[in-house]
PDB file of N, CA and C in Angstrom:
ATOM      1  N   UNK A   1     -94.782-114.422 -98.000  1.00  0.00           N
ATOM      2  CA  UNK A   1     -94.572-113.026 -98.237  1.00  0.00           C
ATOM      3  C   UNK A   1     -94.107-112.808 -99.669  1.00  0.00           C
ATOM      4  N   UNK A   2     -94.690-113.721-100.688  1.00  0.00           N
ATOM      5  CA  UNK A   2     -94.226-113.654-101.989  1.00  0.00           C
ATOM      6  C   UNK A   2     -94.260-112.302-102.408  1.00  0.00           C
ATOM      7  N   UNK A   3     -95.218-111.379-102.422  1.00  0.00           N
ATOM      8  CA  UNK A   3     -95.583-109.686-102.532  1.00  0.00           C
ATOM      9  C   UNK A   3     -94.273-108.827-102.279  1.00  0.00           C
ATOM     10  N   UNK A   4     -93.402-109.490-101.570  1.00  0.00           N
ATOM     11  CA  UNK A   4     -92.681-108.620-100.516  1.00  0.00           C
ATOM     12  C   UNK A   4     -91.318-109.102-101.501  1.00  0.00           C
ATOM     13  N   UNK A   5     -91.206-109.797-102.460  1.00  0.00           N
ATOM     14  CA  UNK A   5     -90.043-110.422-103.242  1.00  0.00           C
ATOM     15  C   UNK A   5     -89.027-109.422-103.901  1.00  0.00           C
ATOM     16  N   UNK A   6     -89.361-108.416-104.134  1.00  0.00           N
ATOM     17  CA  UNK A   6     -89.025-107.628-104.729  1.00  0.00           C
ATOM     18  C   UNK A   6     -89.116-106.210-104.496  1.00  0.00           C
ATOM     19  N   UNK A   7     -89.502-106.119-102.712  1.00  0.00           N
ATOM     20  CA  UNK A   7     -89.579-104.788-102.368  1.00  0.00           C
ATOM     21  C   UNK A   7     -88.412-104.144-102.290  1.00  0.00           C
ATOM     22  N   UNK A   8     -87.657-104.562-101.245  1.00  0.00           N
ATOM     23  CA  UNK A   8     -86.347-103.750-101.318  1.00  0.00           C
ATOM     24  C   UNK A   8     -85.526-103.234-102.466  1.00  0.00           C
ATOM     25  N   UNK A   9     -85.413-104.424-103.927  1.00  0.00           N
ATOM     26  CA  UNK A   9     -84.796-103.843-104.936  1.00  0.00           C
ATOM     27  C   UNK A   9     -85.482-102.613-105.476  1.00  0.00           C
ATOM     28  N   UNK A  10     -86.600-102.668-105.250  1.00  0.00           N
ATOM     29  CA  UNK A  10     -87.597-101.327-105.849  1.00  0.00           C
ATOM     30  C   UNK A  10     -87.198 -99.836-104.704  1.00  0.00           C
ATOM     31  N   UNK A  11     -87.280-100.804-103.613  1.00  0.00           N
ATOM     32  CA  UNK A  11     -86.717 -99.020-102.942  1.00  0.00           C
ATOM     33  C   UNK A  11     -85.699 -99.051-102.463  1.00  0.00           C
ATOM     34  N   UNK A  12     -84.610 -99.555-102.317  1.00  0.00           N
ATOM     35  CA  UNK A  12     -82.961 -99.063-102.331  1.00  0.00           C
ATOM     36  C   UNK A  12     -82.435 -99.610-103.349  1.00  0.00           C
ATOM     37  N   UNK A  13     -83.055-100.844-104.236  1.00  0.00           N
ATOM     38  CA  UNK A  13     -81.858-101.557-105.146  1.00  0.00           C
ATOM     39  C   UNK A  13     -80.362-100.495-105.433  1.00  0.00           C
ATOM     40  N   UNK A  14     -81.225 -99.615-106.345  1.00  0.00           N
ATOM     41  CA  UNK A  14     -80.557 -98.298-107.310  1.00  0.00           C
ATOM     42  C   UNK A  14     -78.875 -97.951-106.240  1.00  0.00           C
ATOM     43  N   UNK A  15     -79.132 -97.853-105.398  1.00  0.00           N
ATOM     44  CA  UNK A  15     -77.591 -97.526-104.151  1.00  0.00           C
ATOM     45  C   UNK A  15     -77.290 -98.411-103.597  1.00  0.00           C
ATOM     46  N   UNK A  16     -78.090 -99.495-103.050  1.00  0.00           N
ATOM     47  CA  UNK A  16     -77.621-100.841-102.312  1.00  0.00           C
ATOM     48  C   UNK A  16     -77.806-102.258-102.835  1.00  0.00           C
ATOM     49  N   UNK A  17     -77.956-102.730-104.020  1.00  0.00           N
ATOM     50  CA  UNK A  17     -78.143-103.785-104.561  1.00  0.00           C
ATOM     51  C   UNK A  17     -77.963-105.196-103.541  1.00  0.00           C
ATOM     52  N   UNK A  18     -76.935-104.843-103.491  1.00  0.00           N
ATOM     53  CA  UNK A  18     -76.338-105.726-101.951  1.00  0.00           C
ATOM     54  C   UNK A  18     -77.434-106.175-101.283  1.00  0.00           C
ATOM     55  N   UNK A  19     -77.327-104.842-100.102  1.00  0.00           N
ATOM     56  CA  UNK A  19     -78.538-105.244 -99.886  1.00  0.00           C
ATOM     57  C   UNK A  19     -80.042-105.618-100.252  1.00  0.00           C
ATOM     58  N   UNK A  20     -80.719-104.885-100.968  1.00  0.00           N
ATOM     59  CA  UNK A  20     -81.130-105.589-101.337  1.00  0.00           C
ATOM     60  C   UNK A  20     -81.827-106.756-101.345  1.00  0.00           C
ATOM     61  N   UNK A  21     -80.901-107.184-102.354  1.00  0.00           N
ATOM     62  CA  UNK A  21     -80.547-108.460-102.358  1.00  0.00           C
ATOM     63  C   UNK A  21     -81.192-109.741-101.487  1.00  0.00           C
ATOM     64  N   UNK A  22     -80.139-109.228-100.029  1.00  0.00           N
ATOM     65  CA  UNK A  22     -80.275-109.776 -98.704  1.00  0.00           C
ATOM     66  C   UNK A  22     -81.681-109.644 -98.483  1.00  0.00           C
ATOM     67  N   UNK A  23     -82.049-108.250 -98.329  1.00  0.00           N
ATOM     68  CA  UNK A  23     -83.690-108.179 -97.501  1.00  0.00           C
ATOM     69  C   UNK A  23     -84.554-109.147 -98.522  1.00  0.00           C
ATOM     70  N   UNK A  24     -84.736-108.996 -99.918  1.00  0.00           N
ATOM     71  CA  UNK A  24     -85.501-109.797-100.967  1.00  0.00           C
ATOM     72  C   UNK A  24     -85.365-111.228-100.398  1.00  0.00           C
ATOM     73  N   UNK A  25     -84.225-111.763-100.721  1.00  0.00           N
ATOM     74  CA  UNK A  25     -83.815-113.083-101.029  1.00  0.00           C
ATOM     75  C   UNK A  25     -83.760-113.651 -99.695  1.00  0.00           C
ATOM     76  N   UNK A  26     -83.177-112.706 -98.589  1.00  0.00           N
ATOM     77  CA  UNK A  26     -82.777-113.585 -97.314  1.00  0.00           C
ATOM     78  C   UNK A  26     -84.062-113.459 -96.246  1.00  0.00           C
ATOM     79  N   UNK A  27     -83.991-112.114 -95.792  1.00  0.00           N
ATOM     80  CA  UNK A  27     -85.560-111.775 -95.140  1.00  0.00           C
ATOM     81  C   UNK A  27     -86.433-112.168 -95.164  1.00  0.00           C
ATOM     82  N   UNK A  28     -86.869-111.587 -96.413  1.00  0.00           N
ATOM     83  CA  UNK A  28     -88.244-111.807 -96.909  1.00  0.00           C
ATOM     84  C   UNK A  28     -88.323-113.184 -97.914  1.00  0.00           C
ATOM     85  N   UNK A  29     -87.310-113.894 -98.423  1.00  0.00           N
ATOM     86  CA  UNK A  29     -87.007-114.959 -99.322  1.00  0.00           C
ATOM     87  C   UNK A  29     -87.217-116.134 -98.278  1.00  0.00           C
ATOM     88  N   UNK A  30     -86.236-115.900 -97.170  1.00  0.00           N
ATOM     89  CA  UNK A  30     -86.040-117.462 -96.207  1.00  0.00           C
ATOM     90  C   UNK A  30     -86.476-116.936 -94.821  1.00  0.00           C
ATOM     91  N   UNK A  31     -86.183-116.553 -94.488  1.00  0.00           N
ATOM     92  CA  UNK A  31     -86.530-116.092 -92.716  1.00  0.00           C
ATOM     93  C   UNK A  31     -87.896-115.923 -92.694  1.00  0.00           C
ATOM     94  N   UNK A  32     -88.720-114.932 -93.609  1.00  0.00           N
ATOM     95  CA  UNK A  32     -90.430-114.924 -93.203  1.00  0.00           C
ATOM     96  C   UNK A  32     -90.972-116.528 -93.603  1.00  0.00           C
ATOM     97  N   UNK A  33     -90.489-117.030 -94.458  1.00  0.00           N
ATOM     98  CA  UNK A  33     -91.190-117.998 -94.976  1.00  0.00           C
ATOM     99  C   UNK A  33     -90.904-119.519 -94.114  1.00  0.00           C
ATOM    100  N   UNK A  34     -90.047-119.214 -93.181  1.00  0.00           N
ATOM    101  CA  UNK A  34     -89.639-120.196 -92.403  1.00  0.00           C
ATOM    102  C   UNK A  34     -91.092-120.789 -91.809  1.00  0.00           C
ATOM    103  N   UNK A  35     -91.185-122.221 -91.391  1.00  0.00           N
ATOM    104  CA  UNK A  35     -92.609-122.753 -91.221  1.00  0.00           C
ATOM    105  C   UNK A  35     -92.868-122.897 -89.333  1.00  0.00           C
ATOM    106  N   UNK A  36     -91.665-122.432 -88.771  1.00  0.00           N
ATOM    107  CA  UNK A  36     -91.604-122.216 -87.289  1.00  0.00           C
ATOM    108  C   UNK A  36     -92.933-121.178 -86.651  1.00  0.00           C
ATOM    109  N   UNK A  37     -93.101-120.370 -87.287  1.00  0.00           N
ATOM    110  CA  UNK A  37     -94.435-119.533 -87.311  1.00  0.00           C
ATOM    111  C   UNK A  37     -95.379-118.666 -88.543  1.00  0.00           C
ATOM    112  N   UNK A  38     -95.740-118.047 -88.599  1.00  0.00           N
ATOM    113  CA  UNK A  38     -97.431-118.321 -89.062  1.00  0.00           C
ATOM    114  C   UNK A  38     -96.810-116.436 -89.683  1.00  0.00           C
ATOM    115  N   UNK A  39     -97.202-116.423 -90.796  1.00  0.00           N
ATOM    116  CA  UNK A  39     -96.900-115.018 -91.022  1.00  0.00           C
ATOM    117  C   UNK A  39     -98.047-114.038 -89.829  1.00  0.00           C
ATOM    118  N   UNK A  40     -98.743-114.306 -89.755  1.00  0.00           N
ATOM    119  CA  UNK A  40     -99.728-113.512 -88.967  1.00  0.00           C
ATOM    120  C   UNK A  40     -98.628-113.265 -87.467  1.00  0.00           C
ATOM    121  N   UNK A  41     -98.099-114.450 -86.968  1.00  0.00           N
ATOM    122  CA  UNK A  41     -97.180-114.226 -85.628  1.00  0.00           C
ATOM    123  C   UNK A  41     -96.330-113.268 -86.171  1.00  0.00           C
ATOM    124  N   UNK A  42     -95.497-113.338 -87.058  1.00  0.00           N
ATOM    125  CA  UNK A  42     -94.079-112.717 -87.904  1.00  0.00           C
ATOM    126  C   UNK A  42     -94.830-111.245 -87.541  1.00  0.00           C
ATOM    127  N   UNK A  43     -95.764-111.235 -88.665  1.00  0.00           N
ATOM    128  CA  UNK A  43     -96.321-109.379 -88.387  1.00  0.00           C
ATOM    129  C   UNK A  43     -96.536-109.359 -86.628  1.00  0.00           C
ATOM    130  N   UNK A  44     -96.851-110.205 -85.803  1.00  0.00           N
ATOM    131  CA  UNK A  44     -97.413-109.433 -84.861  1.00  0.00           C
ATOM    132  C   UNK A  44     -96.149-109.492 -83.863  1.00  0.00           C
ATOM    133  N   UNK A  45     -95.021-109.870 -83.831  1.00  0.00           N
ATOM    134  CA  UNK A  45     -93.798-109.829 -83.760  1.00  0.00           C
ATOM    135  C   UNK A  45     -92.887-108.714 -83.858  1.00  0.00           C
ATOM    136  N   UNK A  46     -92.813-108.775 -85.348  1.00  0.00           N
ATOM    137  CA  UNK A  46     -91.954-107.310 -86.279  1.00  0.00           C
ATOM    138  C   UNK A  46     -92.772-106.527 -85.856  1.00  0.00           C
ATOM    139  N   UNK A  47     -94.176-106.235 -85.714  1.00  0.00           N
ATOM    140  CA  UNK A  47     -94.867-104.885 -85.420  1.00  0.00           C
ATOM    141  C   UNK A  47     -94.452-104.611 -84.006  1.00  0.00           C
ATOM    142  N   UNK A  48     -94.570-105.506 -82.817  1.00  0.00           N
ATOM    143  CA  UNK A  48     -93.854-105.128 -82.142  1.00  0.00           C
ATOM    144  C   UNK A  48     -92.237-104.467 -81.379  1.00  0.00           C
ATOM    145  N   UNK A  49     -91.609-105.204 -82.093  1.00  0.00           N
ATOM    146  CA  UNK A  49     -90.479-104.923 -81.888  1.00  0.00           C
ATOM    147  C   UNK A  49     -90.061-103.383 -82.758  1.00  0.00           C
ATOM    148  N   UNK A  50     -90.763-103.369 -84.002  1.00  0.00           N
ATOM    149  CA  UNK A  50     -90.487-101.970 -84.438  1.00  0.00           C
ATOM    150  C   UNK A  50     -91.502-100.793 -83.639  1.00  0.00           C
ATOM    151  N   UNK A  51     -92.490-101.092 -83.095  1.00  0.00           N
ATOM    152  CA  UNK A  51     -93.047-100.143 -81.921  1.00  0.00           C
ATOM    153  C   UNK A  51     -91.822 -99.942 -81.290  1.00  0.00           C
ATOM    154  N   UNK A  52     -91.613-101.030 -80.330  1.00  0.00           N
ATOM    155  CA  UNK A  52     -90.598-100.798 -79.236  1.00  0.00           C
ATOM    156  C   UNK A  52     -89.316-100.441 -79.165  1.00  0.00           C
ATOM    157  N   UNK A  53     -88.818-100.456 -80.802  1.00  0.00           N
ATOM    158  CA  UNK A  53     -87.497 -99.826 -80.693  1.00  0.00           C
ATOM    159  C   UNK A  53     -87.657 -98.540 -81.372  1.00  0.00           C
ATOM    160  N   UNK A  54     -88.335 -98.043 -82.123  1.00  0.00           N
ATOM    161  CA  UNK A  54     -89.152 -96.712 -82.491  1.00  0.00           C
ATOM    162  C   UNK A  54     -88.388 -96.379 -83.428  1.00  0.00           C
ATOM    163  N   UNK A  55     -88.756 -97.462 -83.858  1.00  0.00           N
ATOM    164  CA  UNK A  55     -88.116 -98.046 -85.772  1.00  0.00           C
ATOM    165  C   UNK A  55     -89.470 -97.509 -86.687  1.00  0.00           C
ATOM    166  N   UNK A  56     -89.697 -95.970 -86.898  1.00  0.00           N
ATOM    167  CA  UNK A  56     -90.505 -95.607 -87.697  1.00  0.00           C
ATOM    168  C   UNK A  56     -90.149 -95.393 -88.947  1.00  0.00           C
ATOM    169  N   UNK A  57     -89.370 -95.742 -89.362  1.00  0.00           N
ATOM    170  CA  UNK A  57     -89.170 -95.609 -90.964  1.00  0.00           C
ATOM    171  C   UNK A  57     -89.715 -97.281 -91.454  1.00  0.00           C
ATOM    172  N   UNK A  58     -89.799 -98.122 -91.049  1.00  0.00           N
ATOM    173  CA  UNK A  58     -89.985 -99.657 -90.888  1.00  0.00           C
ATOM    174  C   UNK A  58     -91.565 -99.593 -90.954  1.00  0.00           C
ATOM    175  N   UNK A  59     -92.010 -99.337 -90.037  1.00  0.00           N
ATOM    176  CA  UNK A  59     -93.332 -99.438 -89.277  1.00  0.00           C
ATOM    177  C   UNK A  59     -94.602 -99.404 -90.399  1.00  0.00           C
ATOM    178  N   UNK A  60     -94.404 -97.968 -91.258  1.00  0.00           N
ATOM    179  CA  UNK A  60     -95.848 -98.381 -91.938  1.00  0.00           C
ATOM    180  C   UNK A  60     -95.492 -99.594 -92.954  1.00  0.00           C
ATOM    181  N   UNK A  61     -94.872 -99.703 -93.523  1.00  0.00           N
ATOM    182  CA  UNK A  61     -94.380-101.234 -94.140  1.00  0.00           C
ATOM    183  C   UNK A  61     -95.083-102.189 -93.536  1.00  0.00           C
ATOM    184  N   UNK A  62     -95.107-102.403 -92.131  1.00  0.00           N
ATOM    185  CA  UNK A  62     -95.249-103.861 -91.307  1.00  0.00           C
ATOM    186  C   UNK A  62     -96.372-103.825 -91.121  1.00  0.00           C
ATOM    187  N   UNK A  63     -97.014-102.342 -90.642  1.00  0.00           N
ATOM    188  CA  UNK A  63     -98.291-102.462 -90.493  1.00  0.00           C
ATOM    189  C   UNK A  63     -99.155-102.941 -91.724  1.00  0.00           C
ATOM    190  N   UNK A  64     -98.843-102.103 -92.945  1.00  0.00           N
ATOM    191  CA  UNK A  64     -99.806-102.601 -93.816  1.00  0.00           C
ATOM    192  C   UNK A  64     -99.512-104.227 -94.329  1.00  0.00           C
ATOM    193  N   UNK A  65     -98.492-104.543 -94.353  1.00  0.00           N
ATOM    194  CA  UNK A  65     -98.174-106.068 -94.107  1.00  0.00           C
ATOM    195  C   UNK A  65     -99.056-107.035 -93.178  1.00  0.00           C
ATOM    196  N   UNK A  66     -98.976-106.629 -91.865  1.00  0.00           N
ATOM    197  CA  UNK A  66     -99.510-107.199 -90.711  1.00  0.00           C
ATOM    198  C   UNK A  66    -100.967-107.206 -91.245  1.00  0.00           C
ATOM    199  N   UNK A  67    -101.739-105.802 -91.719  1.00  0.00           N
ATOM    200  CA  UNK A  67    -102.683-106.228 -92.077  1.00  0.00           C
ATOM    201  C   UNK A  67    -103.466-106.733 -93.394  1.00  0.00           C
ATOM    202  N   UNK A  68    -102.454-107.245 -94.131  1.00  0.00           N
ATOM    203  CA  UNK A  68    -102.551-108.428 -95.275  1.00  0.00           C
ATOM    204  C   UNK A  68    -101.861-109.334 -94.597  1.00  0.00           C
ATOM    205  N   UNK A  69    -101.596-109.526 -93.208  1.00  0.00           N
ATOM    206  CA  UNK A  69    -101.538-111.432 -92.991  1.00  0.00           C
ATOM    207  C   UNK A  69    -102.944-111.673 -92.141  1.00  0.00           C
ATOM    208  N   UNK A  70    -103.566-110.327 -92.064  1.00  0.00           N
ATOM    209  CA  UNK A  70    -105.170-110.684 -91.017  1.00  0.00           C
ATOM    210  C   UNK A  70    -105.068-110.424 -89.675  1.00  0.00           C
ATOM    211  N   UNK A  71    -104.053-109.417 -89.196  1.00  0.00           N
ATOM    212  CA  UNK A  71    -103.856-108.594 -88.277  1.00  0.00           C
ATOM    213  C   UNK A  71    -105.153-107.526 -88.343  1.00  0.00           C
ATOM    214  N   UNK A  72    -105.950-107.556 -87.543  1.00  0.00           N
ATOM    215  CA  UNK A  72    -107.351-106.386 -87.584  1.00  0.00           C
ATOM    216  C   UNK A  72    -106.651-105.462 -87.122  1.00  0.00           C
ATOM    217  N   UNK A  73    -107.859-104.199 -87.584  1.00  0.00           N
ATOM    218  CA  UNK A  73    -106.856-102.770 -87.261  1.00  0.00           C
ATOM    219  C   UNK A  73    -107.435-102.889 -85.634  1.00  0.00           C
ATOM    220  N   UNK A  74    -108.379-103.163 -84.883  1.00  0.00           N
ATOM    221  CA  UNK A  74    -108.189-103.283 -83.556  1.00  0.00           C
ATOM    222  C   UNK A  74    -106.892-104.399 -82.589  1.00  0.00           C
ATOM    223  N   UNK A  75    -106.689-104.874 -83.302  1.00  0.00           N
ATOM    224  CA  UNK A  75    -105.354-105.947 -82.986  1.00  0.00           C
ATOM    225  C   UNK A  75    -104.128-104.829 -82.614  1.00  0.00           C
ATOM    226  N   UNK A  76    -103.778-104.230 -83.820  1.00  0.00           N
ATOM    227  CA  UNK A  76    -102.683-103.653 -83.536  1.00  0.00           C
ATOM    228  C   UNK A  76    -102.763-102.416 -82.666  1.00  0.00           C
ATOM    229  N   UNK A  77    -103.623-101.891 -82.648  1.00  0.00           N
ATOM    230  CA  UNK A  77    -104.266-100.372 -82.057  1.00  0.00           C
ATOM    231  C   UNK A  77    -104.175-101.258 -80.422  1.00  0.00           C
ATOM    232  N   UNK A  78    -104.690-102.231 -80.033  1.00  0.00           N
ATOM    233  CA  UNK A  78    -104.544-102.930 -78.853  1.00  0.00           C
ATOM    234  C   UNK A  78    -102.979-103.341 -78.976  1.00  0.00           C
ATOM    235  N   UNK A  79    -101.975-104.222 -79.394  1.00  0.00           N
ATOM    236  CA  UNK A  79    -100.746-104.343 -79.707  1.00  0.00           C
ATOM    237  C   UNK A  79     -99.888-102.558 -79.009  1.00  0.00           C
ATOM    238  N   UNK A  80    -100.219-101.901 -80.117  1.00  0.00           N
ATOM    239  CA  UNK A  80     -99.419-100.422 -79.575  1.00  0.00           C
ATOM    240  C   UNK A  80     -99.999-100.264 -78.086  1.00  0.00           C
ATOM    241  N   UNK A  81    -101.674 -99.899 -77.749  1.00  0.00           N
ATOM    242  CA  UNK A  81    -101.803 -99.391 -76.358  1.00  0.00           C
ATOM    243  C   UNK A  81    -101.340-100.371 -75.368  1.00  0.00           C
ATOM    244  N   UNK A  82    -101.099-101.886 -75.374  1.00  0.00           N
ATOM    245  CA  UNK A  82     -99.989-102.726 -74.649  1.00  0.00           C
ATOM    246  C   UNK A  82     -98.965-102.071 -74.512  1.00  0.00           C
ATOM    247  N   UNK A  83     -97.945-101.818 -75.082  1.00  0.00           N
ATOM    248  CA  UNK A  83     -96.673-101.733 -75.330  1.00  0.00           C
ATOM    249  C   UNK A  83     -96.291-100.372 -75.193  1.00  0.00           C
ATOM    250  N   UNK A  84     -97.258 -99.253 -74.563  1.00  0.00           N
ATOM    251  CA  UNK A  84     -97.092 -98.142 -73.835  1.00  0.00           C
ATOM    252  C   UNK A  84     -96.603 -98.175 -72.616  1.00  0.00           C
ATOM    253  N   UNK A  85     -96.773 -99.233 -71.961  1.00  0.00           N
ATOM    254  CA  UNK A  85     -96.036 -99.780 -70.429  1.00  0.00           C
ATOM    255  C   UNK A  85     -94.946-100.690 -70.510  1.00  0.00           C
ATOM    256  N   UNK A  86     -94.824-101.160 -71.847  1.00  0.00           N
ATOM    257  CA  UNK A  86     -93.619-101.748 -71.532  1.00  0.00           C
ATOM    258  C   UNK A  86     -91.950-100.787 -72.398  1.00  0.00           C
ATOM    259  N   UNK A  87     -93.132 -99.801 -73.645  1.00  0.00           N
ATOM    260  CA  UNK A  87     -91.547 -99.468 -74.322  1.00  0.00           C
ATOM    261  C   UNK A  87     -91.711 -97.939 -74.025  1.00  0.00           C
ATOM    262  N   UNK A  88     -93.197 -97.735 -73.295  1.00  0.00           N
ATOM    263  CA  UNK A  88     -92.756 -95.761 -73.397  1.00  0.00           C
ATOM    264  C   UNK A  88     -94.275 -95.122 -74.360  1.00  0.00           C
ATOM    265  N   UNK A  89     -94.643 -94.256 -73.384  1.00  0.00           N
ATOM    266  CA  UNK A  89     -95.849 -93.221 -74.180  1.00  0.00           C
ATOM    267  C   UNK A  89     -95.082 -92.894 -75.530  1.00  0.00           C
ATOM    268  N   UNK A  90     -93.977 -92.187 -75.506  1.00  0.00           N
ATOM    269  CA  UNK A  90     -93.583 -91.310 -76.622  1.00  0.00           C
ATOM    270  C   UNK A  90     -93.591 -92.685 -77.534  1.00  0.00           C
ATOM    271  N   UNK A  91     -93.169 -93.858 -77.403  1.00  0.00           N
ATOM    272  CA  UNK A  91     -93.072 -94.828 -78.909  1.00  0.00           C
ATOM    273  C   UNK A  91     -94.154 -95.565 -79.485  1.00  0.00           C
ATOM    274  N   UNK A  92     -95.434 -95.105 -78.662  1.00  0.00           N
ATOM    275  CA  UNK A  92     -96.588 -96.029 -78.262  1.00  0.00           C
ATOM    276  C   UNK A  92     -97.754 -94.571 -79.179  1.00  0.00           C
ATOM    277  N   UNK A  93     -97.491 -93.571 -78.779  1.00  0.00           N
ATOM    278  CA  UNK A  93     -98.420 -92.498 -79.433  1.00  0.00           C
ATOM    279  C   UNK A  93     -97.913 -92.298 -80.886  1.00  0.00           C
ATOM    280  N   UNK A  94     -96.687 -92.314 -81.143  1.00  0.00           N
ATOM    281  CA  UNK A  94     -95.907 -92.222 -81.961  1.00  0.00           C
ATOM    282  C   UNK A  94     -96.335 -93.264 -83.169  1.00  0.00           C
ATOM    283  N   UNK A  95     -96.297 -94.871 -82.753  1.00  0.00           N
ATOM    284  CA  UNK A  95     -96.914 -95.850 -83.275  1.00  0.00           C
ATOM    285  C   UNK A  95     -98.380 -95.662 -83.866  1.00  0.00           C
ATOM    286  N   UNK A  96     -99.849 -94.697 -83.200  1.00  0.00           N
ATOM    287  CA  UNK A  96    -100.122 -94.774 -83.160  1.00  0.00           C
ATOM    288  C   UNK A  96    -100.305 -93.450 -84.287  1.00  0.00           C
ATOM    289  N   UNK A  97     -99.769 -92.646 -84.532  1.00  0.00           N
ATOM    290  CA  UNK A  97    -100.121 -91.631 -85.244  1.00  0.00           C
ATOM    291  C   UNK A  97     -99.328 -92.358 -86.763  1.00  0.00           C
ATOM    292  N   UNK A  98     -98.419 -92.939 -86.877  1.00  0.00           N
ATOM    293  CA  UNK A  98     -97.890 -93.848 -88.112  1.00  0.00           C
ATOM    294  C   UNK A  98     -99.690 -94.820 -88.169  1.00  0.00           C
ATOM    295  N   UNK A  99     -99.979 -95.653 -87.608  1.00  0.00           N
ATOM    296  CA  UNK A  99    -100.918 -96.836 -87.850  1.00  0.00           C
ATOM    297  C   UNK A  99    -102.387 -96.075 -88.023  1.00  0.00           C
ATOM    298  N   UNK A 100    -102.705 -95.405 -87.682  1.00  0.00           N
ATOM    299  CA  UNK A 100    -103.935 -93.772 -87.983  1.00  0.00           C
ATOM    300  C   UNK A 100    -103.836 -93.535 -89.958  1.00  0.00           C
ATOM    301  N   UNK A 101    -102.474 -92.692 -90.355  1.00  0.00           N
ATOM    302  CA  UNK A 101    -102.152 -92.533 -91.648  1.00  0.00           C
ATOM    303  C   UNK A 101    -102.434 -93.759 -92.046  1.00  0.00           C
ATOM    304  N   UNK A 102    -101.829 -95.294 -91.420  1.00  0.00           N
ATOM    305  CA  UNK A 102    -101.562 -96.406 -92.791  1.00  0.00           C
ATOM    306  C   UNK A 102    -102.790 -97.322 -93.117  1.00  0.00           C
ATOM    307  N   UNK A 103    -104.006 -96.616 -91.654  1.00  0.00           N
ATOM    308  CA  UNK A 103    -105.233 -97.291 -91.708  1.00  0.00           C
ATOM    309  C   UNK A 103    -106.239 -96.722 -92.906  1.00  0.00           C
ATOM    310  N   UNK A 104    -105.743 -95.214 -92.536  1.00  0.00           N
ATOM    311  CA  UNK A 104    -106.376 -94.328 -93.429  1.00  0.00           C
ATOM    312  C   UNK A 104    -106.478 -95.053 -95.168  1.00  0.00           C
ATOM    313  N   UNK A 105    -104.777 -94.869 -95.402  1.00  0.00           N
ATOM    314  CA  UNK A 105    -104.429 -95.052 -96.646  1.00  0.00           C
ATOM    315  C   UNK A 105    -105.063 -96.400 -97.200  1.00  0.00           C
ATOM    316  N   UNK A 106    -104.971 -97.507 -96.248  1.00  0.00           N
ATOM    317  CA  UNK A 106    -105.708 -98.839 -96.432  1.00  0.00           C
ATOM    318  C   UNK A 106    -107.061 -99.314 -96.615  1.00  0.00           C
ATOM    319  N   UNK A 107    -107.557 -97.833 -96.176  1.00  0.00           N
ATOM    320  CA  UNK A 107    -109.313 -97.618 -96.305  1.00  0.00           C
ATOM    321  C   UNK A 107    -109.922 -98.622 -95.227  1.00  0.00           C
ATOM    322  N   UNK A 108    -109.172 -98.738 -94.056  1.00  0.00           N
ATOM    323  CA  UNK A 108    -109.190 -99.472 -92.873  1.00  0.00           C
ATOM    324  C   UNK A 108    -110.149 -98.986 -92.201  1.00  0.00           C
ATOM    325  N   UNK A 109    -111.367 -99.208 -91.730  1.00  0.00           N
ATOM    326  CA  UNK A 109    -111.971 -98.500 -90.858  1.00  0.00           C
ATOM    327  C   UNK A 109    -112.203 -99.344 -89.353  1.00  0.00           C
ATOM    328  N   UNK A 110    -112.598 -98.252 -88.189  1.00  0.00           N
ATOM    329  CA  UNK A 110    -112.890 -98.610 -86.893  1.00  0.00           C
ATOM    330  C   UNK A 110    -114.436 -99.423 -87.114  1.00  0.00           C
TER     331      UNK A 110
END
C-alpha cells in the first residue's frame, strides 16, 4: 500500500499530525503490509467491515483501494448485496449508493 504512505498527512496532517502519523506509518506503514494476507483479502476485509459498521466516511477510500488491489466492481457490488442479511438493508443500499459514485469516478464500468 506504498500509494497510501502519505495519505493521512495530506488529509488531517494540518490538525492531527499525531495521528497521522499512526495511520501513515502504523496502518498503512506495518499492519497492511503485514505478509499474513494478500492486500486483495485486506480490501475485501476493510470493505467489509466498513459496510457493516456503516463507516461511510471510510468507505469510498477502501473501495477505490480495493479496486487497485483487483477487487472487480462485480466483487464488491456482490460483497455489499451479501452483507444485506447479515448487517441491514439500510447499510447495504447505503454501501451501494457510496460504491455507484466511486465506480463512476473510477470510470469503472458494469
Amino acid at each position: 500500500m506504498a500509494n497510501a504512505s502519505h495519505t493521512a498527512r495530506r488529509a488531517f496532517g494540518d490538525i492531527a499530525p499525531a495521528l497521522a502519523d499512526y495511520t501513515d506509518k502504523v496502518l498503512f506503514g506495518e499492519v497492511w503490509e503485514r505478509p499474513g494476507l494478500s492486500p486483495r483479502d485486506r480490501s475485501l476485509v476493510t470493505v467489509a467491515s466498513l459496510v457493516s459498521l456503516y463507516r461511510v466516511n471510510e468507505l469510498p477510500f477502501h473501495l477505490k483501494k480495493a479496486l487497485e488491489n483487483g477487487i472487480s466492481r462485480d466483487e464488491l457490488v456482490e460483497l455489499i448485496t451479501h452483507l444485506a442479511f447479515y448487517s441491514g438493508w439500510p447499510t447495504a443500499s447505503t454501501a451501494l449508493a457510496i460504491a455507484r459514485r466511486v465506480f463512476e469516478e473510477a470510470g469503472v464500468k458494469s
